[in-house]
Protein backbone atom coordinates (compact mmCIF):
# COMPACT_ATOMS: atom_id res chain seq x y z
CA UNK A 1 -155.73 -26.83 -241.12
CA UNK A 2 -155.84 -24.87 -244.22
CA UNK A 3 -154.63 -21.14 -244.01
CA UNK A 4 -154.07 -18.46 -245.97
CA UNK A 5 -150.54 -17.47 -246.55
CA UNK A 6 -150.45 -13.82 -244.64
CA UNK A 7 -147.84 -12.30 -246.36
CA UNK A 8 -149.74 -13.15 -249.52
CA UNK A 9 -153.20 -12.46 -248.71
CA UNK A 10 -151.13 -8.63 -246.94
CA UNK A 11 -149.57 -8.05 -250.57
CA UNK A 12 -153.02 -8.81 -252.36
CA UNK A 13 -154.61 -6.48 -250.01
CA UNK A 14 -152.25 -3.86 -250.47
CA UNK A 15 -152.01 -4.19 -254.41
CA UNK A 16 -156.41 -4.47 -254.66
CA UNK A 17 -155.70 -1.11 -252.39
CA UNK A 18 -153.27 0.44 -254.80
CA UNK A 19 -155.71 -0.62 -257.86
CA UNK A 20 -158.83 1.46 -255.58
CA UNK A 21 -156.21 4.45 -255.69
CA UNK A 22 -155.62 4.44 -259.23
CA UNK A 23 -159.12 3.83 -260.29
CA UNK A 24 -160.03 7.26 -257.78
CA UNK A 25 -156.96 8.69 -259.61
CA UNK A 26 -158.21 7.87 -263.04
CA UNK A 27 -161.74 9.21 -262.48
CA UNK A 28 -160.43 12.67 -260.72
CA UNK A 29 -157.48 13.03 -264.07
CA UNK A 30 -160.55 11.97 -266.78
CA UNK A 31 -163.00 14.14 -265.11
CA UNK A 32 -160.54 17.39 -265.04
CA UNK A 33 -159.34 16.70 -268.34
CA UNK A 34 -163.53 16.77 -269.71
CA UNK A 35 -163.94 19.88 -268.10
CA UNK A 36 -160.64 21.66 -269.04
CA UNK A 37 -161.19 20.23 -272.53
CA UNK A 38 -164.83 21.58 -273.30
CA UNK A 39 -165.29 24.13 -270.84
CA UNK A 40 -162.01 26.12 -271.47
CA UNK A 41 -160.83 24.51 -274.96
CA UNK A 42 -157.46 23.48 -273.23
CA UNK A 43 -157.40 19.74 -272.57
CA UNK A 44 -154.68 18.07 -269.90
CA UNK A 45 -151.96 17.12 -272.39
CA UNK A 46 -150.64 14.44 -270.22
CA UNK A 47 -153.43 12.38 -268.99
CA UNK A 48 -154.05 10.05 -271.76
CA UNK A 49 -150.43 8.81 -270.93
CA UNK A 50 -150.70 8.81 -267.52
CA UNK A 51 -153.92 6.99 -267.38
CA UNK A 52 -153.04 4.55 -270.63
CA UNK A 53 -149.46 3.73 -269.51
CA UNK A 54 -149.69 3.53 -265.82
CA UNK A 55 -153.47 3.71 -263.96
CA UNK A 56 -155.00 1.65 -266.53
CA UNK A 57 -152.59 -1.28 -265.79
CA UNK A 58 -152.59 -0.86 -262.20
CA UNK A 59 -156.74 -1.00 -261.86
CA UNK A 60 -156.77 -4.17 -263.91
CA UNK A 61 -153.64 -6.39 -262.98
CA UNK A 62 -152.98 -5.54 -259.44
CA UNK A 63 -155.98 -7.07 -258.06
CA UNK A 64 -156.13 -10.33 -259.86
CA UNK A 65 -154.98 -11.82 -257.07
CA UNK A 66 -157.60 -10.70 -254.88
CA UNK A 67 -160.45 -11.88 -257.35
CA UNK A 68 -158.59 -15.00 -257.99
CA UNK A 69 -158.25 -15.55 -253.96
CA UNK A 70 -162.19 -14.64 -253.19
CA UNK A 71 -163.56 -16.53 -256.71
CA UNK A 72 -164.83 -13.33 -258.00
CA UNK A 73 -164.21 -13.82 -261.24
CA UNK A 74 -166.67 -15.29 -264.49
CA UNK A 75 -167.52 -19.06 -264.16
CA UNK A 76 -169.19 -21.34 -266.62
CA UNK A 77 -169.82 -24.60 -264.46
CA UNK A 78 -172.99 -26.34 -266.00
CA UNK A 79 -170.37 -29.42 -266.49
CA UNK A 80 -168.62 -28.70 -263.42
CA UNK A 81 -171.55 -28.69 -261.00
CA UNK A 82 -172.49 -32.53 -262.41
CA UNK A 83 -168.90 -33.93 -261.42
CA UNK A 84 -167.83 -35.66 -258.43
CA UNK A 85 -165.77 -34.44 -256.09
CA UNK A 86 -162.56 -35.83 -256.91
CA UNK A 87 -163.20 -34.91 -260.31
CA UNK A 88 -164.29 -30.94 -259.51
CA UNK A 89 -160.82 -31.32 -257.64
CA UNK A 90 -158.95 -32.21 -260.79
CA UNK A 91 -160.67 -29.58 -263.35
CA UNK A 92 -159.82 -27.23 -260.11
CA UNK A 93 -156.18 -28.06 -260.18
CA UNK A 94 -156.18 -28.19 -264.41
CA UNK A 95 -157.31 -24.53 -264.39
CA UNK A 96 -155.37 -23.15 -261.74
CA UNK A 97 -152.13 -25.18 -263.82
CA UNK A 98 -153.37 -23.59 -267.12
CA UNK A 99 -154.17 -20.13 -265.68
CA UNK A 100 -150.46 -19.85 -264.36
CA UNK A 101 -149.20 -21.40 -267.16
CA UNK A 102 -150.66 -18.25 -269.40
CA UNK A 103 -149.86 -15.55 -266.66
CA UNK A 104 -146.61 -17.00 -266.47
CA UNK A 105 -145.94 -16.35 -270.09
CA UNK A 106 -147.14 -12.80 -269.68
CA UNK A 107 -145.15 -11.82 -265.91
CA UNK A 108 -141.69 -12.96 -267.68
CA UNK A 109 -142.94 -11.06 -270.91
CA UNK A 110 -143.85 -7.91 -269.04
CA UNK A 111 -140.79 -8.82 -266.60
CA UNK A 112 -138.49 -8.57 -269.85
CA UNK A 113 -140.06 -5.71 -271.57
CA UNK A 114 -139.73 -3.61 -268.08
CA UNK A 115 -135.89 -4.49 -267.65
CA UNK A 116 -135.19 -3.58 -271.05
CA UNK A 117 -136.98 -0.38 -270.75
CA UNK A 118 -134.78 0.33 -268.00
CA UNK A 119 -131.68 -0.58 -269.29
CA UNK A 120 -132.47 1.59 -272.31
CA UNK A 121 -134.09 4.17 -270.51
CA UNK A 122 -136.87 4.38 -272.62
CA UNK A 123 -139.76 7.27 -271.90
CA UNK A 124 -142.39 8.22 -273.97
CA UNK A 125 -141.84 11.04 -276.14
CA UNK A 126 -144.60 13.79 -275.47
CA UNK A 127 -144.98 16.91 -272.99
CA UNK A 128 -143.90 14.42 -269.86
CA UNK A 129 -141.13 12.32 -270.55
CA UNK A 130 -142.89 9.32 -268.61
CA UNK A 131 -141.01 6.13 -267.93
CA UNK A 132 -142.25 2.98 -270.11
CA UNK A 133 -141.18 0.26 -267.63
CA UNK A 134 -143.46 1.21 -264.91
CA UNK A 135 -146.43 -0.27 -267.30
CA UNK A 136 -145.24 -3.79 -267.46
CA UNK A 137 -143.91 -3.64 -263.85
CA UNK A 138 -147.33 -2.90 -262.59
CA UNK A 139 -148.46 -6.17 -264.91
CA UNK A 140 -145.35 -8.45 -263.71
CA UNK A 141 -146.38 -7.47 -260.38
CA UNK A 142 -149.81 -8.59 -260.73
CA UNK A 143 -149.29 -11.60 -262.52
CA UNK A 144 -146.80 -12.55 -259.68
CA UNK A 145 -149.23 -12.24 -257.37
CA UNK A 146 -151.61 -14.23 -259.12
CA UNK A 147 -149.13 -16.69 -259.87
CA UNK A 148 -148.58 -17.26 -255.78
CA UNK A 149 -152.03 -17.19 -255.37
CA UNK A 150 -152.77 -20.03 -257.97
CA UNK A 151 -150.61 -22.28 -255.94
CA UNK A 152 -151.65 -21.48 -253.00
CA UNK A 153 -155.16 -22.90 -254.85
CA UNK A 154 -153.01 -26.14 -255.80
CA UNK A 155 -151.36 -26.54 -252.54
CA UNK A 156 -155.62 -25.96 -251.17
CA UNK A 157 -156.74 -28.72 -253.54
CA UNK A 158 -153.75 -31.15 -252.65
CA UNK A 159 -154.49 -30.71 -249.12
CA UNK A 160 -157.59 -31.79 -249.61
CA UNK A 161 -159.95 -28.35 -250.46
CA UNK A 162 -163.08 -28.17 -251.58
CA UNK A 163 -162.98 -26.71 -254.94
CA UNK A 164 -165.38 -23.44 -255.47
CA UNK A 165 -166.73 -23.84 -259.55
CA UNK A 166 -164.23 -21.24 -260.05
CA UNK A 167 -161.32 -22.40 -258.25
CA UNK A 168 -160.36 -19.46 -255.77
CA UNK A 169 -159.64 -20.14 -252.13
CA UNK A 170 -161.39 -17.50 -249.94
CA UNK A 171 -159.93 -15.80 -246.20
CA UNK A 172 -160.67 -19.17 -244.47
CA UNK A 173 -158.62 -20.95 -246.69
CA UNK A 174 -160.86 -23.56 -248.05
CA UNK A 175 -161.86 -23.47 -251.69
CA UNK A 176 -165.86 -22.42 -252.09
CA UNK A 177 -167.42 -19.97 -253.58
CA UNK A 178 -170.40 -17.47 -251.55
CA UNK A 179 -173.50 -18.40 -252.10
CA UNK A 180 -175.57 -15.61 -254.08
């Protein structure tokens, strides 16, 4: 009886959702900025900042998770399709271990980068005083959620899963990847 965690799966739906807004945000702030910029020679003097420091993170961490959890992401398995089982299992499990081993390094990075920017109060100098710490909290976030999300890929696999050639576990629970 494999599941999928709901709160997890709720939060990955909600941050892939908040990375959809951004990315709208992004394209409506570029697009206004082009226009006011070579139409009447007076470009948006915030929205490099806003879309460096805050949208940009937020369309490429927050949904990790969510690609992660439907194996969306790039897979090289010519060696992996040619295993057995058991071993597809393992190089499953060795991934998901190594992939939150790296993301872990970056979360607490970002995690410590974003409290010091708090405690300091740190904002970028520049028409808008805009906060630094939302940046790496929007990348802690993610990673966090990818984190969960990689063992709720180990705790598939020790269950007894089916690994997908890239290792994500989709709505069902079990770990394969749609056919193309």
């Amino acid at each position: 009886m494999n599941r999928q965690p709901g709160a997890l799966t709720w939060f990955e739906d909600r941050a892939a959702e908040l990375a959809g807004l951004a990315m709208f945000a992004m394209v409506f702030c570029v697009t206004i900025d082009v226009i006011m910029r070579y139409s009447l020679y007076a470009p948006l003097s915030w929205s490099y900042d806003l879309v460096s420091m805050y949208l940009l993170p937020a369309i490429v961490f927050l949904p990790v998770a969510l690609v992660q959890r439907n194996a969306h992401h790039v897979n090289v398995d010519i060696l992996y399709l040619r295993l057995s089982p058991g071993r597809q299992r393992l190089a499953a499990a060795l991934s998901l271990l190594c992939a939150g081993g790296v993301f872990s390094i970056i979360g607490i990075l970002a995690g410590i980068k974003g409290w010091t920017s708090v405690a300091a109060d740190e904002v970028v100098s520049g028409p808008i005083a805009w906060p630094v710490w939302v940046g790496p909290a929007l990348l802690a976030a993610g990673t966090a959620l990818f984190l969960l999300r990689c063992i709720a890929g180990l705790l598939a696999i020790a269950a007894g899963a089916t690994p997908s050639p890239g290792s994500g576990t989709s709505e069902d629970g079990n770990m394969h990847q749609e056919q193309i």
